[in-house]
N, C-alpha and C. Protein backbone atom coordinates (compact mmCIF):
# COMPACT_ATOMS: atom_id res chain seq x y z
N UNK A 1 8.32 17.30 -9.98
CA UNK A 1 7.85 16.82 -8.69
C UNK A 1 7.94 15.30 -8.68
N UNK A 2 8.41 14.58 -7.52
CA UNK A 2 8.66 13.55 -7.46
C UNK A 2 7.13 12.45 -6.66
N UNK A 3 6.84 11.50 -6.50
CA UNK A 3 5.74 10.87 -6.26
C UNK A 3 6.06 11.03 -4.68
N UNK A 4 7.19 10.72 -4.02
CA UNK A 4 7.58 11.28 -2.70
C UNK A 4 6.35 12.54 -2.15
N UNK A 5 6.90 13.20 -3.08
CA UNK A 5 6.47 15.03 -2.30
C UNK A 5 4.93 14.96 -2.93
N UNK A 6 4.39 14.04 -3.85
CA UNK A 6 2.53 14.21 -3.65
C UNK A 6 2.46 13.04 -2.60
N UNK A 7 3.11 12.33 -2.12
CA UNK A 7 2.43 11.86 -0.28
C UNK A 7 2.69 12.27 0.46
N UNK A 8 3.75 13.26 0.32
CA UNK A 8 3.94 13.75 1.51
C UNK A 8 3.29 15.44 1.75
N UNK A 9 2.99 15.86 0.55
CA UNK A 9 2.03 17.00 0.61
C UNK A 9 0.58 16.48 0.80
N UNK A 10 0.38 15.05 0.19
CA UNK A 10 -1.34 15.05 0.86
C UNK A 10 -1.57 14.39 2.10
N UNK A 11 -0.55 13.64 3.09
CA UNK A 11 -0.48 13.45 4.34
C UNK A 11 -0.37 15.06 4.74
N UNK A 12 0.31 15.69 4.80
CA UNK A 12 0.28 16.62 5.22
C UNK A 12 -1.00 17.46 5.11
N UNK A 13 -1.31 17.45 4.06
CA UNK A 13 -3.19 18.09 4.14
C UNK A 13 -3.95 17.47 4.69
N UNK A 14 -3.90 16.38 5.36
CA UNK A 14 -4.75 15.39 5.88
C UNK A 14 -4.27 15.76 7.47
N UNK A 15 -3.44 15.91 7.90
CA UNK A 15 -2.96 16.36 8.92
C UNK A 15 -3.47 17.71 9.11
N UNK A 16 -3.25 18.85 8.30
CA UNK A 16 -4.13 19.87 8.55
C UNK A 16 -4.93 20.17 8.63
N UNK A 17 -5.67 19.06 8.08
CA UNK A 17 -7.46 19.51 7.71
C UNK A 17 -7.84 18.82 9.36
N UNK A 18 -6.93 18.17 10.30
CA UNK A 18 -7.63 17.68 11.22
C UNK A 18 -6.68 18.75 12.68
N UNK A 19 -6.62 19.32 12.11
CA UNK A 19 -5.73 20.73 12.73
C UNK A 19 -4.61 20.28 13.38
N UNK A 20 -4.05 20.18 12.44
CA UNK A 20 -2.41 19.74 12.87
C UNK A 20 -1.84 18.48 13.55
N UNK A 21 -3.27 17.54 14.05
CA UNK A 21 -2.96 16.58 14.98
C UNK A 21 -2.02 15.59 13.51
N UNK A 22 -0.98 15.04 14.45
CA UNK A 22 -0.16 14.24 13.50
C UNK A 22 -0.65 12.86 13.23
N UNK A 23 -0.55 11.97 12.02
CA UNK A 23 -0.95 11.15 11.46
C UNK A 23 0.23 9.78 11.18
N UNK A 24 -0.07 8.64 11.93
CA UNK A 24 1.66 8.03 12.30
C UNK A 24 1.36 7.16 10.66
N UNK A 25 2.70 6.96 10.32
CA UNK A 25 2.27 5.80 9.29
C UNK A 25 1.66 4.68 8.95
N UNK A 26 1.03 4.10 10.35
CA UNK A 26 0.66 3.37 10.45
C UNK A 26 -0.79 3.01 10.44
N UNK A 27 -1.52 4.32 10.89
CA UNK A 27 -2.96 4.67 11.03
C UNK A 27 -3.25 5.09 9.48
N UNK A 28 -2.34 5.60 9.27
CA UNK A 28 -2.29 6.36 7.49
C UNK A 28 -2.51 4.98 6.92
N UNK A 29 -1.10 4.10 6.65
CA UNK A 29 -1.77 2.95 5.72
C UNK A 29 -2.89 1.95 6.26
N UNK A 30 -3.06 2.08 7.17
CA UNK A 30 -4.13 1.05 7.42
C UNK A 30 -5.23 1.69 7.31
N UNK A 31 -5.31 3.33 7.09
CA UNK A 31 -6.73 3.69 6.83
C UNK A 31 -6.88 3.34 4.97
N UNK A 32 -5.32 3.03 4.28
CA UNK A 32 -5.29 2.62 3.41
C UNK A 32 -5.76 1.51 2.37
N UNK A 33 -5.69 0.89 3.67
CA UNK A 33 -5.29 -1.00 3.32
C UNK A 33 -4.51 -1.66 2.72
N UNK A 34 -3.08 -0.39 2.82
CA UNK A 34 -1.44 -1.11 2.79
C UNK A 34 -1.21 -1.61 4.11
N UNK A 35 0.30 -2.05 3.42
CA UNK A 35 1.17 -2.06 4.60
C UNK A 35 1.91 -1.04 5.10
N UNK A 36 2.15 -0.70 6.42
CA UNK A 36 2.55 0.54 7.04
C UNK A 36 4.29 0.63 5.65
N UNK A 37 4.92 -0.46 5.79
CA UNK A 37 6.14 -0.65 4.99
C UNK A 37 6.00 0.02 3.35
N UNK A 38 4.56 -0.30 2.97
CA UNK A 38 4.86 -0.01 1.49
C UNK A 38 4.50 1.63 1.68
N UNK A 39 3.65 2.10 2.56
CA UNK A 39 3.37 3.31 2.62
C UNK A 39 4.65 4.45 3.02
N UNK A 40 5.42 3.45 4.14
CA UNK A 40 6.80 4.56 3.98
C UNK A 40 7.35 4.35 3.12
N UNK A 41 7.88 3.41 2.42
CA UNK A 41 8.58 3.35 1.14
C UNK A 41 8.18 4.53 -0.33
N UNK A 42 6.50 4.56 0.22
CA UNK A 42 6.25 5.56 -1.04
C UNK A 42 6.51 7.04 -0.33
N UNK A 43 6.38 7.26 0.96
CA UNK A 43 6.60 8.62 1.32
C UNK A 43 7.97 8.93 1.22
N UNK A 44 8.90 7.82 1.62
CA UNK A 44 10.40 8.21 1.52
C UNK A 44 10.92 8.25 -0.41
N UNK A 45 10.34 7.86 -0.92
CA UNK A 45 10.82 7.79 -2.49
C UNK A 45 11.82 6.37 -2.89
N UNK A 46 11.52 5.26 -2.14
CA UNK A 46 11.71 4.12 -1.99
C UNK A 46 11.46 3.39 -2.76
N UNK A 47 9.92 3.47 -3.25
CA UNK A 47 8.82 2.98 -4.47
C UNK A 47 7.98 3.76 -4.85
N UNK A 48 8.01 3.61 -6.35
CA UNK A 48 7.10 4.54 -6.62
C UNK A 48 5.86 3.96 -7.76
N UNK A 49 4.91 4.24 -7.16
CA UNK A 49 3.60 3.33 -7.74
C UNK A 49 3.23 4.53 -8.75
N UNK A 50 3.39 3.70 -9.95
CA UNK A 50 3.40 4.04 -11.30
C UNK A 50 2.02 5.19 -11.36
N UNK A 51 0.95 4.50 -10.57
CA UNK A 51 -0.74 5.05 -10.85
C UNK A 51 -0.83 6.27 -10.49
N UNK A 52 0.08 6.60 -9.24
CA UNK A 52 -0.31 7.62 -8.59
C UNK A 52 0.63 9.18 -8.93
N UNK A 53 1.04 9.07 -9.59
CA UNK A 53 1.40 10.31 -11.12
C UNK A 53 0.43 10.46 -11.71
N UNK A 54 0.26 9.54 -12.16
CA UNK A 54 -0.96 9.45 -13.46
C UNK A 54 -1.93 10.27 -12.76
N UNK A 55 -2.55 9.65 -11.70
CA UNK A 55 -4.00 10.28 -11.47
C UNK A 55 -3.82 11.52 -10.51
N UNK A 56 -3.51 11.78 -10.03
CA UNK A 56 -2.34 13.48 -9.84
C UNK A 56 -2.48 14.27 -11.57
N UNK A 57 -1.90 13.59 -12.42
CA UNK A 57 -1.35 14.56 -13.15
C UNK A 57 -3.17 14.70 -13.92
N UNK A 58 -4.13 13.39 -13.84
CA UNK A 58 -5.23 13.43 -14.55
C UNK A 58 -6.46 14.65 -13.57
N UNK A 59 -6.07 14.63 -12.21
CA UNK A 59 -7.03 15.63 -11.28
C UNK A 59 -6.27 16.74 -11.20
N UNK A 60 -4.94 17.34 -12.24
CA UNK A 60 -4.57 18.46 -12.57
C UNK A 60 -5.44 18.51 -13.44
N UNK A 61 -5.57 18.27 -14.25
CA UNK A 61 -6.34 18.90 -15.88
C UNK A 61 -7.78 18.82 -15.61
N UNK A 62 -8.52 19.13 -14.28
CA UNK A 62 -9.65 19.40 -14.15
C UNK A 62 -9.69 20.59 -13.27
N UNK A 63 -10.90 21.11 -13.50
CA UNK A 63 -11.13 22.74 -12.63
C UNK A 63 -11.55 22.02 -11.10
N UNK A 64 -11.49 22.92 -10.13
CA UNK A 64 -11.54 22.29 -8.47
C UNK A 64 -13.46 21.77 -8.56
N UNK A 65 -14.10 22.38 -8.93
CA UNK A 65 -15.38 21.87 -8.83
C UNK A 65 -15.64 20.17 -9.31
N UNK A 66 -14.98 20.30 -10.57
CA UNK A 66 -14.79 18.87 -11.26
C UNK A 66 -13.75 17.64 -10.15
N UNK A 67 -12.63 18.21 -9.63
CA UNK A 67 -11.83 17.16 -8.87
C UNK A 67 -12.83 17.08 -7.18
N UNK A 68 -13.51 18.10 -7.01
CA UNK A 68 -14.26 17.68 -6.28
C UNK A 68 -15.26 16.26 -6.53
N UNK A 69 -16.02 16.61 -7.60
CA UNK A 69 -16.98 15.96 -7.81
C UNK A 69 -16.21 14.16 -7.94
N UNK A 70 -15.00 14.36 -8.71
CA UNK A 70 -14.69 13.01 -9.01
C UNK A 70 -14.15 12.16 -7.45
N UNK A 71 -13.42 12.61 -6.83
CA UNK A 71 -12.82 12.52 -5.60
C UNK A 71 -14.49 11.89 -4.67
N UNK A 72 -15.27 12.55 -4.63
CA UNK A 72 -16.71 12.36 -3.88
C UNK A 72 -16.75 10.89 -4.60
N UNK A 73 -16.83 10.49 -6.19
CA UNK A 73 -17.35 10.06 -6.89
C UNK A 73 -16.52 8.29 -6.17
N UNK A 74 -15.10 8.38 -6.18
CA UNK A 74 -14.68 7.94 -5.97
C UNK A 74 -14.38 7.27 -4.39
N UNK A 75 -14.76 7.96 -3.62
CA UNK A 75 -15.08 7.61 -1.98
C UNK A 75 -16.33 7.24 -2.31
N UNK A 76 -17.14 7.40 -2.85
CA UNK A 76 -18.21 6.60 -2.88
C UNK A 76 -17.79 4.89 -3.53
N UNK A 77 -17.41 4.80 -4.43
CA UNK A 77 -16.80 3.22 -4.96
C UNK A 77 -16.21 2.81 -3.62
N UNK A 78 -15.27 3.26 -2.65
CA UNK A 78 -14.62 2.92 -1.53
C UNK A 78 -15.61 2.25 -0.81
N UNK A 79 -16.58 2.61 -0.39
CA UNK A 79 -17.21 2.20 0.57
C UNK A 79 -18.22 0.45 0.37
């Protein structure tokens, strides 16, 4: 799997979870706090930010209760 297809499978869950309404790139990175540019670059496979394998491949090797908890854990630091 390429870093492409985990943004573009979790835009896409983000899009579903708000029932299908579409999500432009632009609202996406700025809910980010990229630039709309670096955010298509990572959806098209343009650039690929080293971290975001890593922590993909690190919230594989946990059970869903646990990537819950860390994910919560972590929107909490966001704010």
């Amino acid at each position: 799997m390429q870093i492409k297809d985990l943004f573009n499978i979790l835009h896409n869950s983000l899009e579903s979870q708000k029932n299908g309404a579409k999500i432009s790139l632009k609202d996406m990175a700025k809910s980010l706090g990229i630039s709309m540019r670096t955010y298509q670059d990572w959806k098209l496979g343009r650039a690929k930010p080293q971290a975001a394998a890593v922590v993909i491949k690190m919230l594989g090797q946990l059970d869903d209760e646990e990537i819950i908890r860390a994910v919560r854990k972590i929107n909490k630091l966001q704010d």
